[in-house]
N, C-alpha and C. Protein backbone atom coordinates (compact mmCIF):
# COMPACT_ATOMS: atom_id res chain seq x y z
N UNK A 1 -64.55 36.10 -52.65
CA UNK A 1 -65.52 35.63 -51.67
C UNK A 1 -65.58 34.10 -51.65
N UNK A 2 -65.25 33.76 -52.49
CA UNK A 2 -65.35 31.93 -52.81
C UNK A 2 -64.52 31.24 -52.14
N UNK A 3 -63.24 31.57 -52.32
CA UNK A 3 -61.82 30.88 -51.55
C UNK A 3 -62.46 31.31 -50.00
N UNK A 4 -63.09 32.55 -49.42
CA UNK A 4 -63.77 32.58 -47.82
C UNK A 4 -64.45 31.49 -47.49
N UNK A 5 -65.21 31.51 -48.38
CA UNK A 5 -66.51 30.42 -47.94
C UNK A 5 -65.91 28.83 -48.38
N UNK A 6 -64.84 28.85 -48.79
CA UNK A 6 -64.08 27.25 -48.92
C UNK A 6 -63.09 27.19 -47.73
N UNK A 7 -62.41 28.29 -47.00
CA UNK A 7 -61.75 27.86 -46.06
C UNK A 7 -62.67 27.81 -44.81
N UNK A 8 -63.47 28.35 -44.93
CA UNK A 8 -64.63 28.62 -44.15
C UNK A 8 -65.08 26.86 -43.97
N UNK A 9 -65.37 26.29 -45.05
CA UNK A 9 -66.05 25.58 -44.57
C UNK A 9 -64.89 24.26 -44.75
N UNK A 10 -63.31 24.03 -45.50
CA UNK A 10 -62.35 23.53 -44.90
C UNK A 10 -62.15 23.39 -42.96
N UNK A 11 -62.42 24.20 -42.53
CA UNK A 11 -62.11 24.77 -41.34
C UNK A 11 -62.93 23.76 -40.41
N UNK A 12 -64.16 24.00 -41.17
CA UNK A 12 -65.41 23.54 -40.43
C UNK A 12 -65.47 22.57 -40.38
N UNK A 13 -64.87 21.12 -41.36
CA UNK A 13 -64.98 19.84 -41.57
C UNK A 13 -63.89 19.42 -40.69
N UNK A 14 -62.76 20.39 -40.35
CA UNK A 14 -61.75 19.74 -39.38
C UNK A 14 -62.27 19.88 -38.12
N UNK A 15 -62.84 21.47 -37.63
CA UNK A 15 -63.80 20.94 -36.49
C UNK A 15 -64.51 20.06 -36.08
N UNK A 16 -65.10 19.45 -37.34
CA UNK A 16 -66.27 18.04 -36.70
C UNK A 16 -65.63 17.34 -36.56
N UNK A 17 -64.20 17.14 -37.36
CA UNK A 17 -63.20 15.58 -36.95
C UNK A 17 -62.29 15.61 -35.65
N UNK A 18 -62.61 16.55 -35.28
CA UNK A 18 -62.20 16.64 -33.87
C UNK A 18 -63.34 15.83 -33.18
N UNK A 19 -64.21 15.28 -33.16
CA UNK A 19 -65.12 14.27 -32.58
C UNK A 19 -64.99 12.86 -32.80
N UNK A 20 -64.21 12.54 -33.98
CA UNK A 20 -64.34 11.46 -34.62
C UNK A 20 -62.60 10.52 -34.36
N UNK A 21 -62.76 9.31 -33.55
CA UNK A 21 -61.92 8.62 -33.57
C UNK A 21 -60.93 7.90 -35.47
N UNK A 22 -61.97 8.15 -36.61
CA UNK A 22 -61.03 7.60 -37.39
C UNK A 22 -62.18 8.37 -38.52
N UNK A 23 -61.33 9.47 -38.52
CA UNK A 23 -62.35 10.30 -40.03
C UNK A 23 -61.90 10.23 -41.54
N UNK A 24 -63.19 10.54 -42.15
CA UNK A 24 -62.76 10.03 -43.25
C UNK A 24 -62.44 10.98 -44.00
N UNK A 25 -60.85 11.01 -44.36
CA UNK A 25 -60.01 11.88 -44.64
C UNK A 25 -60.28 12.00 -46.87
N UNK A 26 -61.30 11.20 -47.06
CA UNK A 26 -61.33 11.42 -48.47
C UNK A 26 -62.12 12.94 -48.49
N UNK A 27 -62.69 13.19 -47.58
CA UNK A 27 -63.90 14.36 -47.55
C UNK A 27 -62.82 15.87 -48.11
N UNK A 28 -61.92 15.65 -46.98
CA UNK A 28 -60.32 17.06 -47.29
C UNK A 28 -59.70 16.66 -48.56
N UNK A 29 -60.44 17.23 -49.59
CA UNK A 29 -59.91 16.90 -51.15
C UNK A 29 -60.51 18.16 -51.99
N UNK A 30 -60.15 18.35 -53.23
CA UNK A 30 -60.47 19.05 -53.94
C UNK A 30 -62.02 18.87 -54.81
N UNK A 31 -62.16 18.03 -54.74
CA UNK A 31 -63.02 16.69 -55.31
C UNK A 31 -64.58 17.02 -54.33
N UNK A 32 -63.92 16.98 -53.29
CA UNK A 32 -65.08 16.99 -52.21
C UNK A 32 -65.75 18.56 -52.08
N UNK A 33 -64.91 19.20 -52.59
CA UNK A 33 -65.32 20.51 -51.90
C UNK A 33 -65.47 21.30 -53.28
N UNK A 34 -65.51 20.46 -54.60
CA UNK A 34 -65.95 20.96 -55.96
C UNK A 34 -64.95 22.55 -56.33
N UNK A 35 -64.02 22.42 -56.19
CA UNK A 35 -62.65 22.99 -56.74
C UNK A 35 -61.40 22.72 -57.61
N UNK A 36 -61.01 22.99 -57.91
CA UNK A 36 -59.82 22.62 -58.67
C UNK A 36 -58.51 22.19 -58.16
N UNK A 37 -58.15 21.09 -58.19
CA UNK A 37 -56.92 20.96 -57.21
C UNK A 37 -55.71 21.87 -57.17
N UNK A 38 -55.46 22.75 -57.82
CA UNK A 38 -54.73 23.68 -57.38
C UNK A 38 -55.37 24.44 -56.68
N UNK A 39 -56.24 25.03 -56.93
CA UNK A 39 -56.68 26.07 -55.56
C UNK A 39 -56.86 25.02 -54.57
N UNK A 40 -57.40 24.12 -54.23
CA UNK A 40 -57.04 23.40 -53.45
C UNK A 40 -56.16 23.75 -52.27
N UNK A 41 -54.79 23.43 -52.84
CA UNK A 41 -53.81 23.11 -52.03
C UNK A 41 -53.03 24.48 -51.78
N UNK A 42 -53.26 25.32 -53.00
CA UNK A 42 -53.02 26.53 -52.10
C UNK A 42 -53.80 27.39 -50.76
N UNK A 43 -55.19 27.16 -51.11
CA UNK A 43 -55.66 28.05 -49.67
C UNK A 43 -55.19 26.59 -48.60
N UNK A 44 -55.01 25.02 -48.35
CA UNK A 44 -54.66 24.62 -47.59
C UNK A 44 -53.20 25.02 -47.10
N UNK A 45 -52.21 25.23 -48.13
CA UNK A 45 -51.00 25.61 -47.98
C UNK A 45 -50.97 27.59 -47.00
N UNK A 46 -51.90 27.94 -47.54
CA UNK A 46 -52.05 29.45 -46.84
C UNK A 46 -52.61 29.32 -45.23
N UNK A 47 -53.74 28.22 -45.12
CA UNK A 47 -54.24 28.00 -44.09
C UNK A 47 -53.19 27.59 -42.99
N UNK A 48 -52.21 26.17 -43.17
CA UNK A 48 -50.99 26.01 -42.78
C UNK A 48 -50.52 26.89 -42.43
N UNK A 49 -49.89 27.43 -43.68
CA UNK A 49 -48.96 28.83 -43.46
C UNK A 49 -49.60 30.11 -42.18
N UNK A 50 -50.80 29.97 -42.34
CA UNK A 50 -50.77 31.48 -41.08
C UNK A 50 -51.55 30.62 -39.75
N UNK A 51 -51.36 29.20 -39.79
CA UNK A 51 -51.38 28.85 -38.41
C UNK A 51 -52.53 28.01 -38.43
N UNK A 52 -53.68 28.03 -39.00
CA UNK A 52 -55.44 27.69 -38.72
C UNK A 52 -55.45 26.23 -38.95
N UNK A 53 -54.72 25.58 -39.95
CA UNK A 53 -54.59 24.12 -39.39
C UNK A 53 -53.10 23.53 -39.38
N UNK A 54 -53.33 22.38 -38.88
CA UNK A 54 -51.88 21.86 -38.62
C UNK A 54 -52.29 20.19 -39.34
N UNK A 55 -50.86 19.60 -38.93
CA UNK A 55 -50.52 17.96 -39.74
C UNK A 55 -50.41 17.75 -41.02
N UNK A 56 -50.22 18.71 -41.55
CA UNK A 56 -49.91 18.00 -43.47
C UNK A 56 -48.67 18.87 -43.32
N UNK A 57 -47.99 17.75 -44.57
CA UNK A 57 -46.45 18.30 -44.87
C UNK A 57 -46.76 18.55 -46.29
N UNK A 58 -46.44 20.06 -46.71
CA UNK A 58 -46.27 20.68 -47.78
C UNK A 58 -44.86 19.71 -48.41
N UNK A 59 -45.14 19.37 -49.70
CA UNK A 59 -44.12 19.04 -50.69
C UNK A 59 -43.85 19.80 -52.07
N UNK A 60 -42.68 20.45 -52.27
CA UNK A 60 -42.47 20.83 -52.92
C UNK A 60 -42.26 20.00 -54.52
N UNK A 61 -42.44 20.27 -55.80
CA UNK A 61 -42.51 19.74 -56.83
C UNK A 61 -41.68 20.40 -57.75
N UNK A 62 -41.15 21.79 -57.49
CA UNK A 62 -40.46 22.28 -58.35
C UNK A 62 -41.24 23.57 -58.66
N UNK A 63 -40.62 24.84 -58.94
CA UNK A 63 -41.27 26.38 -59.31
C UNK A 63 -42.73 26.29 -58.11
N UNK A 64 -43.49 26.37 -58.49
CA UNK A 64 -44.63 27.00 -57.21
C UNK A 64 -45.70 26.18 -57.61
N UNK A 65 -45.00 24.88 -57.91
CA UNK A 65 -45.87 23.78 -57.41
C UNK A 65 -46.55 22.55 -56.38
N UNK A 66 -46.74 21.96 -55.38
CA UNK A 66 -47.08 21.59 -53.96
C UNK A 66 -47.70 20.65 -54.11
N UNK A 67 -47.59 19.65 -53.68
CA UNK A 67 -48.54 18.55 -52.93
C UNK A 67 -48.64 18.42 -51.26
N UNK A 68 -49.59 18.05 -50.61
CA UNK A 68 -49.65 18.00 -49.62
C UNK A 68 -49.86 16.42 -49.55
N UNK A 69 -48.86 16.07 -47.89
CA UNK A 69 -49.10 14.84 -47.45
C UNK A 69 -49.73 15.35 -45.95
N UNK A 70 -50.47 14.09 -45.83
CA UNK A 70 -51.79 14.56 -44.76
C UNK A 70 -50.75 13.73 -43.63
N UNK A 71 -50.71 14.15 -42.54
CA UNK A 71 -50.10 13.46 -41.17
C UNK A 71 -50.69 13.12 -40.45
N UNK A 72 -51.39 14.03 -39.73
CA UNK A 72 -52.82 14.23 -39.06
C UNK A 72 -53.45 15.08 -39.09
N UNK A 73 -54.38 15.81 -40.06
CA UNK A 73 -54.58 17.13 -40.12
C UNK A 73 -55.50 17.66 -38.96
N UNK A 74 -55.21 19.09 -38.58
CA UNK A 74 -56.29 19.05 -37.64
C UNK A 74 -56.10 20.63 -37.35
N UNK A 75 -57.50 21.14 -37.10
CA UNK A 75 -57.84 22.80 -36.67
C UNK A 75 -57.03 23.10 -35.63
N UNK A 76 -56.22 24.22 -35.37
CA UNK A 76 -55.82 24.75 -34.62
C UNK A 76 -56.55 25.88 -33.41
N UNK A 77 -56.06 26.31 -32.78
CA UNK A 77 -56.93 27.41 -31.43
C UNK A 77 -57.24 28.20 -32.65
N UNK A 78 -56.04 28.67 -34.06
CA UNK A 78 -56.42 29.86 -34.46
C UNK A 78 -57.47 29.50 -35.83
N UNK A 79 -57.38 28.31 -35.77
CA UNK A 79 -58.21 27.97 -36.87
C UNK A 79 -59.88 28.20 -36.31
N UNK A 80 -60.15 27.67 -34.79
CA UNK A 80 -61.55 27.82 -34.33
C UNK A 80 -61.98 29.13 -34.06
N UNK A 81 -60.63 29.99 -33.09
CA UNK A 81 -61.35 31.24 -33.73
C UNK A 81 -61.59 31.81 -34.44
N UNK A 82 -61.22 31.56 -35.59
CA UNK A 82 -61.53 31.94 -37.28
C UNK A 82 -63.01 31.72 -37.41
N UNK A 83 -63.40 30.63 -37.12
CA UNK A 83 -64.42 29.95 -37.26
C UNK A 83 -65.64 30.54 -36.28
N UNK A 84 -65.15 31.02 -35.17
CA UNK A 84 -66.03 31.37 -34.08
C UNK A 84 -66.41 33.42 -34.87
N UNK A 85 -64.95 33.62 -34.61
CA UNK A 85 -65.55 35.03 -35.62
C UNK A 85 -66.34 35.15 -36.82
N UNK A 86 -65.73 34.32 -37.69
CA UNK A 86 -66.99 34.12 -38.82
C UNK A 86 -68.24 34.09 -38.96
N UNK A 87 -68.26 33.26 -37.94
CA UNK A 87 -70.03 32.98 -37.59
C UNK A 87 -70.70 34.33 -37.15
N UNK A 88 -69.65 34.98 -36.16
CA UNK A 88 -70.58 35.79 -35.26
C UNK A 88 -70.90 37.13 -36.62
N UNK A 89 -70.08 36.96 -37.66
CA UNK A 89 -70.29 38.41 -38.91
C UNK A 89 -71.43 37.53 -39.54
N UNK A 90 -71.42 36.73 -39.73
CA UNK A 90 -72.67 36.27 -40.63
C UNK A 90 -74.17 36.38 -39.78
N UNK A 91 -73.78 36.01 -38.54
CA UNK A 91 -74.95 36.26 -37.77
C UNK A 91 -75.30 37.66 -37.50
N UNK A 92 -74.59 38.40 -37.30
CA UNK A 92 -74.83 39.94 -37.70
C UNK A 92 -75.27 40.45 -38.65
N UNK A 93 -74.79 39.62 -40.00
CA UNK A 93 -74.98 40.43 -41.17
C UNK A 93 -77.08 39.91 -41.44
N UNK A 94 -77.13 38.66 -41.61
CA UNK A 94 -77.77 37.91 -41.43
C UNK A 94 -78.83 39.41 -40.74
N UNK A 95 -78.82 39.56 -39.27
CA UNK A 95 -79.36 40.42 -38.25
C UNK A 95 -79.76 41.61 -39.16
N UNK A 96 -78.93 42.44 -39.09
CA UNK A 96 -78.73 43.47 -40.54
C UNK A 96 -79.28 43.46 -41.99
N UNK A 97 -79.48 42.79 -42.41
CA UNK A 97 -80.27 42.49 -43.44
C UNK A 97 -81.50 42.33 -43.49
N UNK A 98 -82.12 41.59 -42.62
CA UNK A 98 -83.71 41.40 -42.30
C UNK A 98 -84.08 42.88 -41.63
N UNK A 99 -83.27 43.96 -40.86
CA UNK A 99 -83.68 45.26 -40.17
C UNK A 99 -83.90 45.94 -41.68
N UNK A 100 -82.62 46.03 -42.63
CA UNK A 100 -83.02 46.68 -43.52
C UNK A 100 -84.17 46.32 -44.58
N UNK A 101 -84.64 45.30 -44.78
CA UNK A 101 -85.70 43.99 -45.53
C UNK A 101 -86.95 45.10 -44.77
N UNK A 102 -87.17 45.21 -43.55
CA UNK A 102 -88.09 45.30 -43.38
C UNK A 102 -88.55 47.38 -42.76
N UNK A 103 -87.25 47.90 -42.52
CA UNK A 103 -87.46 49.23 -42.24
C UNK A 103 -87.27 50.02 -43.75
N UNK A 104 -88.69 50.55 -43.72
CA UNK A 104 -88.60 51.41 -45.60
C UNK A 104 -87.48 52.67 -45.32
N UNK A 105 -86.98 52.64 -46.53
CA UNK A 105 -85.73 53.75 -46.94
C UNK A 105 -84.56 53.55 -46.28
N UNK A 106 -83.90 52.61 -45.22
CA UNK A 106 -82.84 52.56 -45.19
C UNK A 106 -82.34 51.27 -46.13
């Protein structure tokens, strides 16, 4: 559930820099988002990999190790709908939760 709610909100910080003429790219770090730099760069490397953001070049280091160089990073169509579906399950669940909170026995 943790790596969700970190690409989740990876996702989300590239959406807002889509507003921003010169963002500040220290924020997309491991550091920033209180993780370990290997997980890090793998859910960015997975994110890459199935499309949701684009502009960093994966570097290889040797066996199944990676650094990423940043180019221009930036959310993709499939990255926002990621982002747009997400929301709408949390807002459901969210919905769902307060029905059951408040109807006795279900």
């Amino acid at each position: 559930m943790a790596n969700f709610k970190l690409i989740y909100r990876i996702l989300s910080l590239l959406d807002k820099y889509l507003d921003y003429e010169d963002p500040d790219w220290s924020r997309l770090s491991a550091d920033h988002f209180l993780v370990t730099e290997k997980r890090f760069i793998s859910i960015m490397l997975m994110l890459y990999q199935a499309g949701y953001i684009d502009g960093i070049e994966p570097i290889h280091l040797g066996g199944n190790r990676f650094d990423l160089k940043y180019i221009n990073p930036t959310i993709t169509l499939k990255g926002l709908e990621y982002l747009e579906d997400n929301d709408l399950m949390h807002k459901a669940y969210r919905l769902l939760k307060g029905v059951k909170d408040i109807t006795p026995g279900v």
